[in-house]
N, C-alpha and C. Protein backbone atom coordinates (compact mmCIF):
# COMPACT_ATOMS: atom_id res chain seq x y z
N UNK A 1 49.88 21.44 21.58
CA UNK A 1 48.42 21.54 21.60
C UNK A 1 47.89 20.86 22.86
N UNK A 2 46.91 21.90 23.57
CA UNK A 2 46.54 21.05 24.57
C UNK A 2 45.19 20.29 24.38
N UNK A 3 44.93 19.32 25.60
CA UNK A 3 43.74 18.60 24.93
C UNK A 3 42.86 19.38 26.14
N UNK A 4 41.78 20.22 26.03
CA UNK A 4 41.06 20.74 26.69
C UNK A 4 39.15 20.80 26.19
N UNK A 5 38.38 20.81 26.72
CA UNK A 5 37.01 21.34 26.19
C UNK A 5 37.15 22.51 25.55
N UNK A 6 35.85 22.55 25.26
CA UNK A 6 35.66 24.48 24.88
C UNK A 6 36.28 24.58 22.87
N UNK A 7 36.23 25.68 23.42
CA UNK A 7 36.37 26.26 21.51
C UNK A 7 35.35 26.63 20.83
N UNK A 8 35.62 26.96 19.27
CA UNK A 8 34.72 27.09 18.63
C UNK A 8 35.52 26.52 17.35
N UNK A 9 34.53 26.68 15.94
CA UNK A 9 35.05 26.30 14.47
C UNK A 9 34.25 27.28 13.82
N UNK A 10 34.88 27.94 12.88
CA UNK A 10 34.36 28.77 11.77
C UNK A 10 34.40 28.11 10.60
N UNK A 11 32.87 28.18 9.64
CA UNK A 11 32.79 27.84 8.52
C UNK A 11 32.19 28.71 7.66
N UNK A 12 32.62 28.58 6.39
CA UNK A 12 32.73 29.60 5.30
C UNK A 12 31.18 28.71 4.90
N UNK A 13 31.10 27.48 4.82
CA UNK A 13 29.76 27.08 3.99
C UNK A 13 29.80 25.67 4.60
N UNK A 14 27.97 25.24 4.35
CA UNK A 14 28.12 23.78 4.55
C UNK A 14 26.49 23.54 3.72
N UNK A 15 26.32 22.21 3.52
CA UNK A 15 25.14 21.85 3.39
C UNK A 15 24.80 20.43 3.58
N UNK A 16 23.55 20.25 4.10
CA UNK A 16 23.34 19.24 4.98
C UNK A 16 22.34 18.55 3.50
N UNK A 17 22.67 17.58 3.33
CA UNK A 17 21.87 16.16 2.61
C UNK A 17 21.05 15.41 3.51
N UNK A 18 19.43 15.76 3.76
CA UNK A 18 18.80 14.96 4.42
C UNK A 18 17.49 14.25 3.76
N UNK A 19 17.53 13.08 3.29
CA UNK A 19 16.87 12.35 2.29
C UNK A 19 15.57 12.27 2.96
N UNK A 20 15.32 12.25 4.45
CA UNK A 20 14.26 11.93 4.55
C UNK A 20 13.45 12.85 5.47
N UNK A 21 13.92 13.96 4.74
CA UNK A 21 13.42 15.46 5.53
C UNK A 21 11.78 15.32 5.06
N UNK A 22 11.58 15.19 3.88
CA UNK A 22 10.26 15.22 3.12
C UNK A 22 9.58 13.99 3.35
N UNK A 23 8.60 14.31 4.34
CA UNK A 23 7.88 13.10 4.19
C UNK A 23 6.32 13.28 3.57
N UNK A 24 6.14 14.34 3.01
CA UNK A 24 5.00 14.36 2.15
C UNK A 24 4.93 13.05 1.53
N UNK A 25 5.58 12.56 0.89
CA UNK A 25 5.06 11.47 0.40
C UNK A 25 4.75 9.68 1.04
N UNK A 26 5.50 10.18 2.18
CA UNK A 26 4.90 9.02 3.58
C UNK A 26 3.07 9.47 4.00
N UNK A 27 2.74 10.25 2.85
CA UNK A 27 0.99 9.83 3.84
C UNK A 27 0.32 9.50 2.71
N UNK A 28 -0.37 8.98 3.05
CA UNK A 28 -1.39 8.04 1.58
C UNK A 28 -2.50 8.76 1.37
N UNK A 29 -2.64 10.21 1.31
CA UNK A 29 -4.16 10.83 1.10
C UNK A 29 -4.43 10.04 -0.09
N UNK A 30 -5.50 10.56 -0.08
CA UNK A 30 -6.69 9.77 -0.96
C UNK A 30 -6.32 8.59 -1.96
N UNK A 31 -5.90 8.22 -0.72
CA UNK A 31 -5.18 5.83 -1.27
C UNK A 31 -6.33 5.78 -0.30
N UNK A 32 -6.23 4.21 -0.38
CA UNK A 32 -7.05 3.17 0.00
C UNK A 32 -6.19 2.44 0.78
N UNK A 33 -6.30 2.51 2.04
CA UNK A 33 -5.09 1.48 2.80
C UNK A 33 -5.24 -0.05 3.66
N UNK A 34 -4.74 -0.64 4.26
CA UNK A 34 -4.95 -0.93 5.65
C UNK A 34 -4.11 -0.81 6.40
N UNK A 35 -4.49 -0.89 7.42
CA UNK A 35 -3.54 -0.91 8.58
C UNK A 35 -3.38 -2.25 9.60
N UNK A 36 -2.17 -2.50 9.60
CA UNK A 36 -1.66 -3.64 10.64
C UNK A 36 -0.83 -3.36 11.34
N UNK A 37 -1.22 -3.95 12.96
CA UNK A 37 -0.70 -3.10 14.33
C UNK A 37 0.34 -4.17 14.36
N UNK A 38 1.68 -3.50 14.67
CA UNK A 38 2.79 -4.39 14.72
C UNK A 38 2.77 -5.24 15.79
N UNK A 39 2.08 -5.14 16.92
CA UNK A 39 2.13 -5.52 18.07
C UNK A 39 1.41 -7.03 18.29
N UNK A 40 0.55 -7.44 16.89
CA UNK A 40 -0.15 -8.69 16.76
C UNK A 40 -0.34 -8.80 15.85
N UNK A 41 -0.65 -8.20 14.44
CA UNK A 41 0.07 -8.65 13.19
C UNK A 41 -1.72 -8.74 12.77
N UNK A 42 -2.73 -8.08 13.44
CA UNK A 42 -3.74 -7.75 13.21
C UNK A 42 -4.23 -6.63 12.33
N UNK A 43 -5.40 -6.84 12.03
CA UNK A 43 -5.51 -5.62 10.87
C UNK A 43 -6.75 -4.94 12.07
N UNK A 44 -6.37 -3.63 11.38
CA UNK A 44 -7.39 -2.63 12.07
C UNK A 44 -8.43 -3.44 11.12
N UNK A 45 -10.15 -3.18 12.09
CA UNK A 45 -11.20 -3.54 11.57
C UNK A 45 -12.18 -3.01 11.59
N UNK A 46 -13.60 -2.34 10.71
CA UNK A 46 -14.21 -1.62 11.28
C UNK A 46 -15.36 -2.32 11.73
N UNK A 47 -15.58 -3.04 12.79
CA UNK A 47 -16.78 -4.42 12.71
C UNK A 47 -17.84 -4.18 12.82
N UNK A 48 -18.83 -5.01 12.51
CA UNK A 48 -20.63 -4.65 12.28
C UNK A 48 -21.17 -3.90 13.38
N UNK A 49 -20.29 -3.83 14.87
CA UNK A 49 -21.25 -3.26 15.40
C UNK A 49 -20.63 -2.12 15.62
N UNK A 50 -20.20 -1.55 14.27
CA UNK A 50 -19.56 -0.07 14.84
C UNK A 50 -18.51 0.69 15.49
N UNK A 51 -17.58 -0.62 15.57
CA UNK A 51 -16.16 0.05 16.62
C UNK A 51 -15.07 -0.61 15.85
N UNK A 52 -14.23 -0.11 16.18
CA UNK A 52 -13.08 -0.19 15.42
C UNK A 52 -12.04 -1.04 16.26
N UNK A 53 -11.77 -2.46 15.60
CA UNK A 53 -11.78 -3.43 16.46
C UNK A 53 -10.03 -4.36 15.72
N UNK A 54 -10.35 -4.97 15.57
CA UNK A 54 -9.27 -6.04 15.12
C UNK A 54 -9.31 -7.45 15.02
N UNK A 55 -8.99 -7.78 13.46
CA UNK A 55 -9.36 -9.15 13.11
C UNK A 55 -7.81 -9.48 12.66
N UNK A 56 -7.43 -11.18 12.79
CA UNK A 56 -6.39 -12.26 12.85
C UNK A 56 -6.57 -12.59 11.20
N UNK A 57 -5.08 -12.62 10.71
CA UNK A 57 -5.03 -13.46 9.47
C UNK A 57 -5.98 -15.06 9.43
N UNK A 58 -6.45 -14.99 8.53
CA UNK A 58 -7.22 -16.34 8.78
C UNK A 58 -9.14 -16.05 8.87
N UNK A 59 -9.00 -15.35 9.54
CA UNK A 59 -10.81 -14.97 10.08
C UNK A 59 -10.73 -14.37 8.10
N UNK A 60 -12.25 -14.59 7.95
CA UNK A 60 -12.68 -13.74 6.57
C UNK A 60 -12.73 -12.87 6.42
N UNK A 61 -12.91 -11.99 7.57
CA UNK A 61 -12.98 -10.92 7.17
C UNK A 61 -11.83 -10.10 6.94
N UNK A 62 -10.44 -10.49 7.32
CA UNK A 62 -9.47 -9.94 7.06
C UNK A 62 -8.89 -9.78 5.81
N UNK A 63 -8.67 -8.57 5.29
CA UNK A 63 -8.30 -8.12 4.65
C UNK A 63 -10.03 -7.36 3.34
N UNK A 64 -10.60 -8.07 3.89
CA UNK A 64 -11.67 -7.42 3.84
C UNK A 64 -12.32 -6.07 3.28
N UNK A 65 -13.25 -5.53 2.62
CA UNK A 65 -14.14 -3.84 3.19
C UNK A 65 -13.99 -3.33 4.20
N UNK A 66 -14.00 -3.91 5.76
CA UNK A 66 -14.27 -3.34 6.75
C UNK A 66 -12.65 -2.81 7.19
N UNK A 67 -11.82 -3.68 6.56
CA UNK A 67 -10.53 -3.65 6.32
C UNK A 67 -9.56 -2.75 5.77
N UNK A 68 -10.25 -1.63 4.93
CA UNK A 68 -9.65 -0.88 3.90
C UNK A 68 -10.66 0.67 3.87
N UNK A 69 -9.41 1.04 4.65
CA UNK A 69 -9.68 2.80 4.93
C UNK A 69 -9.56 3.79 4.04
N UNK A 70 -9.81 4.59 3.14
CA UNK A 70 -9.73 5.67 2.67
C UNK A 70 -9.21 6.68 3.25
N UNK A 71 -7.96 7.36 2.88
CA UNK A 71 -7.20 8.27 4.05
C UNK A 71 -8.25 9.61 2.83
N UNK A 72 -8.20 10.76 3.82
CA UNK A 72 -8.78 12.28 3.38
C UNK A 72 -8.31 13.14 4.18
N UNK A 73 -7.18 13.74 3.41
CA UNK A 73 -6.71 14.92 3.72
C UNK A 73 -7.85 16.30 4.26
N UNK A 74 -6.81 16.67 5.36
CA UNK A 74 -7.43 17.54 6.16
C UNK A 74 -6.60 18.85 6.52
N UNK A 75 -5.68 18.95 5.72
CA UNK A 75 -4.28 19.68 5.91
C UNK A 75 -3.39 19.56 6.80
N UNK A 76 -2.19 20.18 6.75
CA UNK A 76 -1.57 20.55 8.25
C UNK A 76 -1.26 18.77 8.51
N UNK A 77 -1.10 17.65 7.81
CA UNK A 77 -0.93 16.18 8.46
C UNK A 77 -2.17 15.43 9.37
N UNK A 78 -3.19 16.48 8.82
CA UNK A 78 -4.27 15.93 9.68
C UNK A 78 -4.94 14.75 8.32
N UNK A 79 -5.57 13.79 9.11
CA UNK A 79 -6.50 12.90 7.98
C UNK A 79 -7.67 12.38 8.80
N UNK A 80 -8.83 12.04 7.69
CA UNK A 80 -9.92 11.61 8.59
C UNK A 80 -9.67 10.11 7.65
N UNK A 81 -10.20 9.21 8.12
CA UNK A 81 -10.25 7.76 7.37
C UNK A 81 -11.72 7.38 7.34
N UNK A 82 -12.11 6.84 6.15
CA UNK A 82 -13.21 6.14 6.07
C UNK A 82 -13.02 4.90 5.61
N UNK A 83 -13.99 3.98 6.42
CA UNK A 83 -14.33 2.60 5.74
C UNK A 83 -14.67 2.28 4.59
N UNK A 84 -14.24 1.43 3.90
CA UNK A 84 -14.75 0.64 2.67
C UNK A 84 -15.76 0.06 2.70
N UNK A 85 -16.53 -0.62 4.00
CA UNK A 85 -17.73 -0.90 3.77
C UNK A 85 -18.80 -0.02 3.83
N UNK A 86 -19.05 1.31 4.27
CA UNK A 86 -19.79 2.39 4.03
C UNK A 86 -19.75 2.64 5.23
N UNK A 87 -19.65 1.39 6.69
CA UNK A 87 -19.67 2.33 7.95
C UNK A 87 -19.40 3.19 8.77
N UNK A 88 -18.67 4.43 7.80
CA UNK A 88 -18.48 5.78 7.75
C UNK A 88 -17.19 5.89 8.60
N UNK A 89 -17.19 6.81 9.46
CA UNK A 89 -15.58 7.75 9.27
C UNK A 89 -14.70 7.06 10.90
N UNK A 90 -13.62 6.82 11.09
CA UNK A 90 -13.41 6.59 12.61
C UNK A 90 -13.35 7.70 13.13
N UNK A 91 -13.93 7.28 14.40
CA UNK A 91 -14.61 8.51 15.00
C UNK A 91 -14.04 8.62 16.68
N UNK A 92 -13.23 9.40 17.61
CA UNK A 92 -13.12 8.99 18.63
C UNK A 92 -14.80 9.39 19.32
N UNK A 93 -15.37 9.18 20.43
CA UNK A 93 -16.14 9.54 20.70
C UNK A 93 -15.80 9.23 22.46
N UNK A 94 -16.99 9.75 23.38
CA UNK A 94 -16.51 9.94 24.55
C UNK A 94 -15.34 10.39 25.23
N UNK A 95 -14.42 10.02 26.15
CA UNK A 95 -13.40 9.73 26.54
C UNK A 95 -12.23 9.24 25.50
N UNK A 96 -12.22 8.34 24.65
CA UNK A 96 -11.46 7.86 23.82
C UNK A 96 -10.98 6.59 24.61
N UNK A 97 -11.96 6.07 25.56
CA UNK A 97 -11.39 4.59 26.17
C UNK A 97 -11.46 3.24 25.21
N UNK A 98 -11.52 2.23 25.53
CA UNK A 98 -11.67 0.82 24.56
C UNK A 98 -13.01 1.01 24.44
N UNK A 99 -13.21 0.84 22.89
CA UNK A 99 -14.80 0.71 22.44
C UNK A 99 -15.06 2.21 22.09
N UNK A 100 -14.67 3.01 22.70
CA UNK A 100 -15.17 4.80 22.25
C UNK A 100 -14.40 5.01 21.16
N UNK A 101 -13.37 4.25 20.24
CA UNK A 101 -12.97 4.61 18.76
C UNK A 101 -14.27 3.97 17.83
N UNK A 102 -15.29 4.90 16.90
CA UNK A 102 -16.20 4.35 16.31
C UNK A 102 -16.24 4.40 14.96
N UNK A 103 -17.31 4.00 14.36
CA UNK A 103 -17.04 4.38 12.57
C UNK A 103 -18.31 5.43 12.89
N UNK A 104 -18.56 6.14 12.32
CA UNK A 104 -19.83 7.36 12.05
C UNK A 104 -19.60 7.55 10.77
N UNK A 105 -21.34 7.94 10.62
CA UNK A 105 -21.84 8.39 9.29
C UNK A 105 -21.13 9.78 9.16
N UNK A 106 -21.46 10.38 9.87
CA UNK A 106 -20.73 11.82 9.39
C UNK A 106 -19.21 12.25 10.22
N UNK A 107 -18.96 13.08 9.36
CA UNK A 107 -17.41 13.34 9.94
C UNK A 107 -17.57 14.20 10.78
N UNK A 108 -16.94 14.10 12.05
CA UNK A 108 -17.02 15.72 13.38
C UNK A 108 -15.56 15.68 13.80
N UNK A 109 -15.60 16.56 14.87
CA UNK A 109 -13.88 16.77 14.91
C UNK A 109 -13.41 15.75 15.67
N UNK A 110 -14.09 14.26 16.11
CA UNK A 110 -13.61 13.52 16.48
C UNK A 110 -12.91 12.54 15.94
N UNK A 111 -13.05 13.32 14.43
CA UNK A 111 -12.92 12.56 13.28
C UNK A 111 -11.39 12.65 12.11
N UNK A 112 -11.05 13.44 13.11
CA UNK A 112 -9.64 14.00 12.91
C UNK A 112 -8.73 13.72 13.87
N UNK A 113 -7.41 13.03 12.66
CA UNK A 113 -6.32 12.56 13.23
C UNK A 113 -5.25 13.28 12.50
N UNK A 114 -4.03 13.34 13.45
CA UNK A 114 -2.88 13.87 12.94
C UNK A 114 -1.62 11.78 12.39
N UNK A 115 -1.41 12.33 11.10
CA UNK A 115 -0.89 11.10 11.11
C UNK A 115 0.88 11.08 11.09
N UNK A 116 1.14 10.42 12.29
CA UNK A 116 2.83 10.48 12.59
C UNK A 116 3.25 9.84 11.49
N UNK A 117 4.15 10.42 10.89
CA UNK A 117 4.98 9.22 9.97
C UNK A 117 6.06 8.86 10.87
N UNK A 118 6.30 7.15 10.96
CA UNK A 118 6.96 6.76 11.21
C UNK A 118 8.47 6.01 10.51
N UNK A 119 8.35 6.74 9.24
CA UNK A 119 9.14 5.95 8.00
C UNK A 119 8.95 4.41 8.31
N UNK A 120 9.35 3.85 7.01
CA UNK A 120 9.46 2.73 6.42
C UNK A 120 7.97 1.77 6.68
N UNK A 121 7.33 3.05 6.29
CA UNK A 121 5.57 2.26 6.10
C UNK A 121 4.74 2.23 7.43
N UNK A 122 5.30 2.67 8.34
CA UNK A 122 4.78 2.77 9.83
C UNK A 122 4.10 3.98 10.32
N UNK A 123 2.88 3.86 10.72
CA UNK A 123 2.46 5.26 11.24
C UNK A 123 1.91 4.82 12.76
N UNK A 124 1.84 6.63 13.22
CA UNK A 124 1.05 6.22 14.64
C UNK A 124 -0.26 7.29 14.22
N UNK A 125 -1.75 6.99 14.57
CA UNK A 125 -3.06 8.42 14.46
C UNK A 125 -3.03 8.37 15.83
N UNK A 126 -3.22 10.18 15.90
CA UNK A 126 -3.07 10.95 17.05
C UNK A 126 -4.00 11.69 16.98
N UNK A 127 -4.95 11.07 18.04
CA UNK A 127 -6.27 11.81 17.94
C UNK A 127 -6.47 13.18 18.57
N UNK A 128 -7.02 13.90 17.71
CA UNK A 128 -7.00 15.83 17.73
C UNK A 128 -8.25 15.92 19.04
N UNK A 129 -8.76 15.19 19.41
CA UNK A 129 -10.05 15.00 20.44
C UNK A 129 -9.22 14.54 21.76
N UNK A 130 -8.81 13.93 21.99
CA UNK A 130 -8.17 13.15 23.26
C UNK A 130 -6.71 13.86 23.32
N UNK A 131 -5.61 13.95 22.36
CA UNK A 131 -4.51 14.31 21.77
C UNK A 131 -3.74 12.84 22.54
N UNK A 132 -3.74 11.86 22.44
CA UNK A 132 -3.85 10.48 22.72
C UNK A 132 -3.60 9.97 21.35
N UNK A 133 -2.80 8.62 21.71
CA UNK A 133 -3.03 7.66 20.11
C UNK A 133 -4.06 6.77 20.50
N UNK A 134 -4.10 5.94 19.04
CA UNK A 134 -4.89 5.32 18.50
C UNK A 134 -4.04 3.87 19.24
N UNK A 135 -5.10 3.14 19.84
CA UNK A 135 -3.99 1.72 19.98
C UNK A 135 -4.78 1.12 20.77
N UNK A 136 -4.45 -0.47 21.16
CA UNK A 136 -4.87 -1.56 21.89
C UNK A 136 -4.22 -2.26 22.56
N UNK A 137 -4.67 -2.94 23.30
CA UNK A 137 -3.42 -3.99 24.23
C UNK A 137 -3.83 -5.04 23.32
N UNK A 138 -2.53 -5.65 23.11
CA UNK A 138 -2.57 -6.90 22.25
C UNK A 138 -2.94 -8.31 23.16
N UNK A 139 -3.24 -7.96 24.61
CA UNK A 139 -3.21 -9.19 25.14
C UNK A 139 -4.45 -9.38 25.49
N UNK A 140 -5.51 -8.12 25.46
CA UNK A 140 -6.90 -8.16 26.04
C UNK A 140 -8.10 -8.42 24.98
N UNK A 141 -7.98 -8.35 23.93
CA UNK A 141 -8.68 -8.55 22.60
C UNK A 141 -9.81 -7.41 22.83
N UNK A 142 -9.50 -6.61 23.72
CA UNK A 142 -10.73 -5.70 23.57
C UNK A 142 -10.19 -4.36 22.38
N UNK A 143 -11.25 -3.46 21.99
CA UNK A 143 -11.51 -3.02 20.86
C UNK A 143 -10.47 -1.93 20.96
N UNK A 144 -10.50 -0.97 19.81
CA UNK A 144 -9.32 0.09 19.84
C UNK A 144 -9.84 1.24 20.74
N UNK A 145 -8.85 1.61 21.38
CA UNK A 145 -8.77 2.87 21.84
C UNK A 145 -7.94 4.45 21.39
N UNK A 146 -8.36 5.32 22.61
CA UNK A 146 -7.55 6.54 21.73
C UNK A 146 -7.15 7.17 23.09
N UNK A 147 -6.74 6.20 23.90
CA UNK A 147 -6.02 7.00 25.02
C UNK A 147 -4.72 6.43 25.33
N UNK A 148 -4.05 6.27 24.26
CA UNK A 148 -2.35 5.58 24.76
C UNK A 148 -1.65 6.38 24.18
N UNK A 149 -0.48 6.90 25.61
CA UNK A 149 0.78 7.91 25.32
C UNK A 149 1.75 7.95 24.23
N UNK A 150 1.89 6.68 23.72
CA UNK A 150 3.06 6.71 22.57
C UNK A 150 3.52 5.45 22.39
N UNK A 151 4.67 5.56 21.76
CA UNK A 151 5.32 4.11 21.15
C UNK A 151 6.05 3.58 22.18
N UNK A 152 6.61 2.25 22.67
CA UNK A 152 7.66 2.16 23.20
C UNK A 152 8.50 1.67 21.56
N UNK A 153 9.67 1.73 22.16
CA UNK A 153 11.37 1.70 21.07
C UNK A 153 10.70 0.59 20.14
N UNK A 154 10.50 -0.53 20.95
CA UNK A 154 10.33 -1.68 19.62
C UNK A 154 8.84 -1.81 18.73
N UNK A 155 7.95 -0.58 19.13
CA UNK A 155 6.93 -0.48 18.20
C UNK A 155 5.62 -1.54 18.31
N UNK A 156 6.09 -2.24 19.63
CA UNK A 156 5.02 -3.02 19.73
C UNK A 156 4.24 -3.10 20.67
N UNK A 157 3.96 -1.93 21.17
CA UNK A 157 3.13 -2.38 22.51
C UNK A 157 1.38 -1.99 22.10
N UNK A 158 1.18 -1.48 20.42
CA UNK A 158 -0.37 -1.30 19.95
C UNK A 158 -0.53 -0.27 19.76
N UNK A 159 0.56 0.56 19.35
CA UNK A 159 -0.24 1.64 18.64
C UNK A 159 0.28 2.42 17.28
N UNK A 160 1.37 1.21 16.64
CA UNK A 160 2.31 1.68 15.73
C UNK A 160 1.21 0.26 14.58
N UNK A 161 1.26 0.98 13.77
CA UNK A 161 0.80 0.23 12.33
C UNK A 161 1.39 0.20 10.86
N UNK A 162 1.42 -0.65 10.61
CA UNK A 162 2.24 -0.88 9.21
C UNK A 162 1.30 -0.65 7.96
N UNK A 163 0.78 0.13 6.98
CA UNK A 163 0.32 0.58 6.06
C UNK A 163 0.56 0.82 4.57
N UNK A 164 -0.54 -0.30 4.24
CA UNK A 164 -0.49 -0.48 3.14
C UNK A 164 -1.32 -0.20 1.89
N UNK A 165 -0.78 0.08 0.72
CA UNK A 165 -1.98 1.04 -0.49
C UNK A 165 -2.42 -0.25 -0.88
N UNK A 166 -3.79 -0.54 -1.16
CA UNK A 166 -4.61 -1.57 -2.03
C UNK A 166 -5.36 -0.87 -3.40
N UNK A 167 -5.89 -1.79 -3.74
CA UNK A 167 -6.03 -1.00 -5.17
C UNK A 167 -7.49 -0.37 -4.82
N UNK A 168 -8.35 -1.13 -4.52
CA UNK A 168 -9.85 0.42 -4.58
C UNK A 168 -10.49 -0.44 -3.44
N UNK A 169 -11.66 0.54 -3.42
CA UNK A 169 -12.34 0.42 -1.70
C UNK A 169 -13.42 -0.95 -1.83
N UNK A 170 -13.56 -1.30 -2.97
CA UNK A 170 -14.58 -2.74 -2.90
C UNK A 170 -13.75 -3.83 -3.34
């Protein structure tokens, strides 16, 4: 037998076992969540003046109303999220720079995100307006944005979040 490249293999049958083909059940429609950005251990926030910002374990308001999103299915892996304190839906608006992720009263198509599952409780929103994620620099404390390309490997550079079901929106 020689040892060479090339060939082929014929098979009569096979079947592939892939446990985590289905991730329907990695999205939390109509749960009550929050989200914490791995990158500072911050919770997404929706703050009084309307932008979607980020508060530190410790501050009061964390874990909070402003704290706890309502996911709403939109089909297709799309979701819109609303706030628990009533200040309505995140919204990209403008450009999708720092400060242009907002809460709004009504839902528009800025208001739609595609949500990556990232298994093991991790997601990235991929805004259908910008086609950009959702994310922040953890070193500038300025507010969320919706213009960052993707994850790097270790999930921390602000735009990967860890998500969690709470029990109801008040």
């Amino acid at each position: 037998m020689e040892e060479r490249e090339g060939g082929y293999a014929c098979f009569d049958n096979f079947k592939v076992d892939e446990p985590f083909a289905d991730r329907s059940k990695n999205l939390p429609v109509g749960k009550v969540i929050t989200l914490t950005n791995l990158a500072n251990g911050e919770q997404v926030w929706a703050n009084p003046h309307g932008m979607l910002h980020h508060v530190a374990p410790g501050n009061k308001a964390f874990g909070g109303l402003g704290c706890r999103f309502r996911v709403h299915d939109r089909g297709q892996g799309r979701v819109a999220l609303e706030s628990a304190d009533g200040s309505g839906f995140v919204t990209v608006t403008g450009l999708g720079l720092s400060g242009d992720v907002r809460l709004l009263k009504q839902e528009t198509d800025g208001s739609l995100f595609l949500w990556q599952d990232m298994l093991w409780g991790h997601t990235m929103l991929l805004s259908l307006k910008t086609n950009r994620y959702v994310g922040l620099n953890p070193l500038t404390g300025e507010p969320y944005a919706a213009d960052w390309p993707g994850a790097r490997p270790d999930r921390k550079e602000g735009t990967v979040f860890a998500w969690t079901v709470v029990d109801r929106m008040d």
